[in-house]
C-alpha atoms as a PDB file:
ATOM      1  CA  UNK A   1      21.362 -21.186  -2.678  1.00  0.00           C
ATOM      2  CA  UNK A   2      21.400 -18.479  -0.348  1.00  0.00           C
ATOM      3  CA  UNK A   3      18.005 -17.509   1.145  1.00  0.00           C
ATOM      4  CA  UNK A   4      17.740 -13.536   1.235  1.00  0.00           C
ATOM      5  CA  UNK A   5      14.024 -12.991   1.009  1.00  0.00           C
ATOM      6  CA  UNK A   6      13.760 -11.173   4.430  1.00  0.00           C
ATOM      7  CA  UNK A   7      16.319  -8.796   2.786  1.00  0.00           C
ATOM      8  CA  UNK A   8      14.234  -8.846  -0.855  1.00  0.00           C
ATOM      9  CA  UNK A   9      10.477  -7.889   0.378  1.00  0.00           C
ATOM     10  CA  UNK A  10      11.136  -4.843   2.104  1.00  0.00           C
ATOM     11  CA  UNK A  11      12.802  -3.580  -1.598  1.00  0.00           C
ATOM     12  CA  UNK A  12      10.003  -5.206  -3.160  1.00  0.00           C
ATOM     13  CA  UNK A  13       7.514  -3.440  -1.307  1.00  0.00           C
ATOM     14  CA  UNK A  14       8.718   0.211  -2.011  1.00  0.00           C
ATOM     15  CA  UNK A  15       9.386  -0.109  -5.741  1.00  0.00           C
ATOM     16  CA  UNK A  16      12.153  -2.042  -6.757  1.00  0.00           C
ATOM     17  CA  UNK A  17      10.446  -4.164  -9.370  1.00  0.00           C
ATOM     18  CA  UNK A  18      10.938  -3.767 -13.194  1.00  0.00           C
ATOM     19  CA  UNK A  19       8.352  -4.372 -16.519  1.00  0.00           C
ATOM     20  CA  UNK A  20       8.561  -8.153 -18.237  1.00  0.00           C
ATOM     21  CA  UNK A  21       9.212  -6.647 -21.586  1.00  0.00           C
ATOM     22  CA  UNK A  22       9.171  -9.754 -23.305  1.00  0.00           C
ATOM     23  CA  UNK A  23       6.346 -10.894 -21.539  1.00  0.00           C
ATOM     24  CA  UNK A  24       4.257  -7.191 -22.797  1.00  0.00           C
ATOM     25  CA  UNK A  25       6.042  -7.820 -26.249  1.00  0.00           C
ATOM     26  CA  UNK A  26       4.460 -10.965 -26.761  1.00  0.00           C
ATOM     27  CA  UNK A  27       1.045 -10.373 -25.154  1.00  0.00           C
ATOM     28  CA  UNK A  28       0.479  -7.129 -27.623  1.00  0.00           C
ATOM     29  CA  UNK A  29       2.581  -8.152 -30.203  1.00  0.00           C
ATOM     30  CA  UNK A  30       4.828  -5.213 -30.460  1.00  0.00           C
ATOM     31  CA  UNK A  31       8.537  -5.461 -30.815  1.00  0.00           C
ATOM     32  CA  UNK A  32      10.396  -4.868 -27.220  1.00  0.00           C
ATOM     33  CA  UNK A  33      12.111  -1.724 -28.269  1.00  0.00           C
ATOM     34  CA  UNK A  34       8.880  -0.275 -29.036  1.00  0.00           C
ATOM     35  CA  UNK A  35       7.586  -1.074 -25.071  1.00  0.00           C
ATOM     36  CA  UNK A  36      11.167   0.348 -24.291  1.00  0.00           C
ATOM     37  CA  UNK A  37      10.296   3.000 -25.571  1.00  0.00           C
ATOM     38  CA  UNK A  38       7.000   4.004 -24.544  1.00  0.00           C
ATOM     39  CA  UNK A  39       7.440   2.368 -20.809  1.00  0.00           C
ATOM     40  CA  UNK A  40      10.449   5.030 -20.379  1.00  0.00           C
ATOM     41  CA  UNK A  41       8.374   7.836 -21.916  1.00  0.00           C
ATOM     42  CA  UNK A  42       5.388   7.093 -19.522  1.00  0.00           C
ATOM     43  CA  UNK A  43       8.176   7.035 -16.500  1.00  0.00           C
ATOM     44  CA  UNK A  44       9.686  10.411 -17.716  1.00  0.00           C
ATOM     45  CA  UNK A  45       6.185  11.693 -18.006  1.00  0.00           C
ATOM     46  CA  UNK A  46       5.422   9.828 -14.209  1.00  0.00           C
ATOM     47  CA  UNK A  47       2.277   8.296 -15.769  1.00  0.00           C
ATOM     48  CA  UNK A  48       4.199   5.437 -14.264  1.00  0.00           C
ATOM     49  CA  UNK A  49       5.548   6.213 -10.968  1.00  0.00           C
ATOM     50  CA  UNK A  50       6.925   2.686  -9.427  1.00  0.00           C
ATOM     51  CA  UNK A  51       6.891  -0.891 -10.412  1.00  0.00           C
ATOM     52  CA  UNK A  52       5.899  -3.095  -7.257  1.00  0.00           C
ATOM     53  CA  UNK A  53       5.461  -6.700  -6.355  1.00  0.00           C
ATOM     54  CA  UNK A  54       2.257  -8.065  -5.948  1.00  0.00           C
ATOM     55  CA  UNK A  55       2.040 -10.634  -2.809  1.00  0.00           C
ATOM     56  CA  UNK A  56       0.285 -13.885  -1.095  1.00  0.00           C
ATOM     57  CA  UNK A  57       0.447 -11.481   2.008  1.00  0.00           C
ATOM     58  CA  UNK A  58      -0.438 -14.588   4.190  1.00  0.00           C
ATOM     59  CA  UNK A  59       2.965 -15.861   2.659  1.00  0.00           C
ATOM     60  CA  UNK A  60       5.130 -13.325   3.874  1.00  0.00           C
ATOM     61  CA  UNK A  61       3.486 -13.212   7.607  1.00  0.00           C
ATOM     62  CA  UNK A  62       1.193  -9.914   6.960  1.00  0.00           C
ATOM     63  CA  UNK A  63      -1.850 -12.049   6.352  1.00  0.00           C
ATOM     64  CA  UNK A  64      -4.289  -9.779   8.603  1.00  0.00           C
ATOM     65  CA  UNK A  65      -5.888  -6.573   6.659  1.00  0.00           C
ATOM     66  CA  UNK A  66      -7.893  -4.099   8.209  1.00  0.00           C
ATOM     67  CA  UNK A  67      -9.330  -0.873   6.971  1.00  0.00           C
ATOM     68  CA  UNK A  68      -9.673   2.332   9.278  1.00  0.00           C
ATOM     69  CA  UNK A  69     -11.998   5.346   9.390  1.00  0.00           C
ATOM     70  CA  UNK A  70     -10.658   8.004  10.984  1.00  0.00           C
ATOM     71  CA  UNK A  71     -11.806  11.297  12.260  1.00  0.00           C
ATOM     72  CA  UNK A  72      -9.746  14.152  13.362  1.00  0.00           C
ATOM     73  CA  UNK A  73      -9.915  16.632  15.964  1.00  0.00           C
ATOM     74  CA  UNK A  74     -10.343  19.968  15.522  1.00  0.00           C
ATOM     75  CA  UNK A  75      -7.381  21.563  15.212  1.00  0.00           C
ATOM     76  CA  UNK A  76      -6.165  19.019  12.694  1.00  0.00           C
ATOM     77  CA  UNK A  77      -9.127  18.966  10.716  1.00  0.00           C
ATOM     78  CA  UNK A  78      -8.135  21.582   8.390  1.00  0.00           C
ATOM     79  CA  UNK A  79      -4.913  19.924   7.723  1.00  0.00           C
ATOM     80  CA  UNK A  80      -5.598  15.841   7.130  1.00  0.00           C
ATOM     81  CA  UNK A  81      -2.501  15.567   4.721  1.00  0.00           C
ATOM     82  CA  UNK A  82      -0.336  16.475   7.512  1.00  0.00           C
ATOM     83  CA  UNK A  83      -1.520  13.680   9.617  1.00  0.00           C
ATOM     84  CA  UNK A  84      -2.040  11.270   6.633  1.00  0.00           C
ATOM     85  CA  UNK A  85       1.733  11.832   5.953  1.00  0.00           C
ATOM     86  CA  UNK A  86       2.990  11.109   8.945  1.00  0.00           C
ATOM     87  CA  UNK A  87       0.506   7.925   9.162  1.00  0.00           C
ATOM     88  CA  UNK A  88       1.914   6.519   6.093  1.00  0.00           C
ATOM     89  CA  UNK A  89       5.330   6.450   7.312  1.00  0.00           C
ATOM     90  CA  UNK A  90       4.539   3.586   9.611  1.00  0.00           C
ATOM     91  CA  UNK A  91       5.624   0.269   7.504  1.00  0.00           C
ATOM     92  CA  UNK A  92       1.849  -1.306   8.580  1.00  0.00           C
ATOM     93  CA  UNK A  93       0.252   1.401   6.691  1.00  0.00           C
ATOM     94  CA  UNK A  94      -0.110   0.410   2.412  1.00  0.00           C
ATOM     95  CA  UNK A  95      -2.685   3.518   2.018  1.00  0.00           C
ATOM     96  CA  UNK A  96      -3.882   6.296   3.417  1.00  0.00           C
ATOM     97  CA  UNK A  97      -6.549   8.271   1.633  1.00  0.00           C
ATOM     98  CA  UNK A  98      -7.896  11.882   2.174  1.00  0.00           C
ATOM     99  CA  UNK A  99     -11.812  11.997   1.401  1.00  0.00           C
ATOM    100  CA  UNK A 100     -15.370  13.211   2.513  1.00  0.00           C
ATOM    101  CA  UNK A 101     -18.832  12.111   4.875  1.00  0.00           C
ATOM    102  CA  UNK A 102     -18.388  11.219   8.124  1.00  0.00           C
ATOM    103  CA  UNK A 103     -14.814  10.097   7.919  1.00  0.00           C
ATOM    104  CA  UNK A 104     -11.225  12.510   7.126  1.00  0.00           C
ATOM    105  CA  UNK A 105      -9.130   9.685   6.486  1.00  0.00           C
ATOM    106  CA  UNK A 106      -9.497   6.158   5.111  1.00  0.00           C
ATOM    107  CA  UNK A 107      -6.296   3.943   5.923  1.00  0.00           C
ATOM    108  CA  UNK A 108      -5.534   0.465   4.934  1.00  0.00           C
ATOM    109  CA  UNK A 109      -3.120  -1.642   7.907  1.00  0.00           C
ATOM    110  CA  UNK A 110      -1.455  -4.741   7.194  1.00  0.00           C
ATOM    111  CA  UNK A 111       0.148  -6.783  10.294  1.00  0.00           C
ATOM    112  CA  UNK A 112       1.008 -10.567  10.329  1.00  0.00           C
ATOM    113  CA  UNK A 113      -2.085 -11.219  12.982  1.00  0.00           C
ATOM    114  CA  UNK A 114      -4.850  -9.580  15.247  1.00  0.00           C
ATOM    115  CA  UNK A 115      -1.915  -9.429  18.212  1.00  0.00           C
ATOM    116  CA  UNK A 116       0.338  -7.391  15.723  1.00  0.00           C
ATOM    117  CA  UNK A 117      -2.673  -4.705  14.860  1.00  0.00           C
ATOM    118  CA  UNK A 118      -3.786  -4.489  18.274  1.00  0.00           C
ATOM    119  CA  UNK A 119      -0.061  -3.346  19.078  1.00  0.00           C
ATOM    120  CA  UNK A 120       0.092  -0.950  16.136  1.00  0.00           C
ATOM    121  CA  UNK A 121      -3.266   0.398  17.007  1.00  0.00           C
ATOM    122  CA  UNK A 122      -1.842   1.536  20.863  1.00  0.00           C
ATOM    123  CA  UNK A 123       1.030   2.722  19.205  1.00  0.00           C
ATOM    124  CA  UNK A 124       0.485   4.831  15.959  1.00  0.00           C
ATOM    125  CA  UNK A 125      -3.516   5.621  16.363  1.00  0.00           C
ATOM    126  CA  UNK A 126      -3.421   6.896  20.059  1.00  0.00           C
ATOM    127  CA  UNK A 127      -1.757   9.894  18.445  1.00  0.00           C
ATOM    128  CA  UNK A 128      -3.072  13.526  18.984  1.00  0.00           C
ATOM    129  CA  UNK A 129      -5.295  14.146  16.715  1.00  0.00           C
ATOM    130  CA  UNK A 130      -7.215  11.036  15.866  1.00  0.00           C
ATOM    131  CA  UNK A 131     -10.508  11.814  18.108  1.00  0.00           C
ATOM    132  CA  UNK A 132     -12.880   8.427  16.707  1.00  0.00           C
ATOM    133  CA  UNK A 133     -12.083   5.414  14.940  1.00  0.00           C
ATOM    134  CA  UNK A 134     -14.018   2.787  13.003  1.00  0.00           C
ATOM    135  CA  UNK A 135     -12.536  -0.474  11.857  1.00  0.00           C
ATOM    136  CA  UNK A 136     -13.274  -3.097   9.585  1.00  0.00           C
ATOM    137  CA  UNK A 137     -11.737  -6.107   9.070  1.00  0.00           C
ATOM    138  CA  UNK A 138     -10.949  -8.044   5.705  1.00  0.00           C
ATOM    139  CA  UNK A 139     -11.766 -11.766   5.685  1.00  0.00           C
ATOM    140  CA  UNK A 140     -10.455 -12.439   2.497  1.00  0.00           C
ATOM    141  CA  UNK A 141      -9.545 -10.745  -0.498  1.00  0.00           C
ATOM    142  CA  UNK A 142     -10.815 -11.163  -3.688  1.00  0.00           C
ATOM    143  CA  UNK A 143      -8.674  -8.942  -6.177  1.00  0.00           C
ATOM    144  CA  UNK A 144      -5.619  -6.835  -4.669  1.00  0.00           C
ATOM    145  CA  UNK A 145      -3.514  -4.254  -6.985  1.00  0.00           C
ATOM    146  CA  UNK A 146      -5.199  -5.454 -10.063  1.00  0.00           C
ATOM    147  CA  UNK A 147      -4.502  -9.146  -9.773  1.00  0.00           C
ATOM    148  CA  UNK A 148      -7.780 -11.545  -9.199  1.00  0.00           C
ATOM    149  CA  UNK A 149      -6.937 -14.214  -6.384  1.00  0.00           C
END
């Protein structure tokens, strides 16, 4: 069999995942049509937004997590969803959060080591804007996306 899993997790990442009706059906004991059903109303409604994959991230090489606190200068200050947008287009990046205290921006970086954030760190937080930074670094993870490890 053909192995195409460096071509697979990049989809998988982003969304391209789909409900185990069967599996839902026979937890909750409802007939399938009837998850059908309510699954695509919740998706029309975008109480659902995207179905993702849920990973052993030190099995696909992005095993080191770090959070960031970032604070902006002033002239972006008024304006964190700007920078937080154009943050979250770098692939590292699996949040980035707007909120309040000390900090503008809370962002969550996944690399495969401490060589690979140190790199992304010269490259995508030296950008105009971000005057102070504060990182801590996971050691292991407990629950991710819902799912206890």
């Amino acid at each position: 069999m053909k192995d195409i899993k460096s071509k697979l997790l990049p989809l998988l990442h982003i969304g391209y995942c789909t409900p185990q009706i069967a599996r839902l059906a026979q937890k909750i004991k409802e007939p399938a049509t009837t998850i059908h059903y309510n699954i695509k109303r919740m998706e029309e409604e975008q109480e659902i937004i995207t179905y993702k994959a849920v990973f052993d991230y030190k099995k696909i090489g992005e095993g080191f997590c770090a959070v960031l606190l970032l604070n902006l200068s002033a002239d972006e200050y008024g304006d964190p969803e700007t920078v937080g947008k154009d943050l979250a287009k770098h692939s590292e990046i699996e949040s980035v959060d707007i909120c309040t205290g000390d900090w503008e921006l809370i962002i969550k970086v996944r690399t495969k080591d401490q060589d690979a954030f140190y790199t992304f760190l010269r490259r995508v937080i030296t950008r105009r804007g971000i005057v102070r930074t504060k990182t801590l670094t996971s050691l292991k993870q407990l629950k991710t996306e819902w799912v206890e490890n």
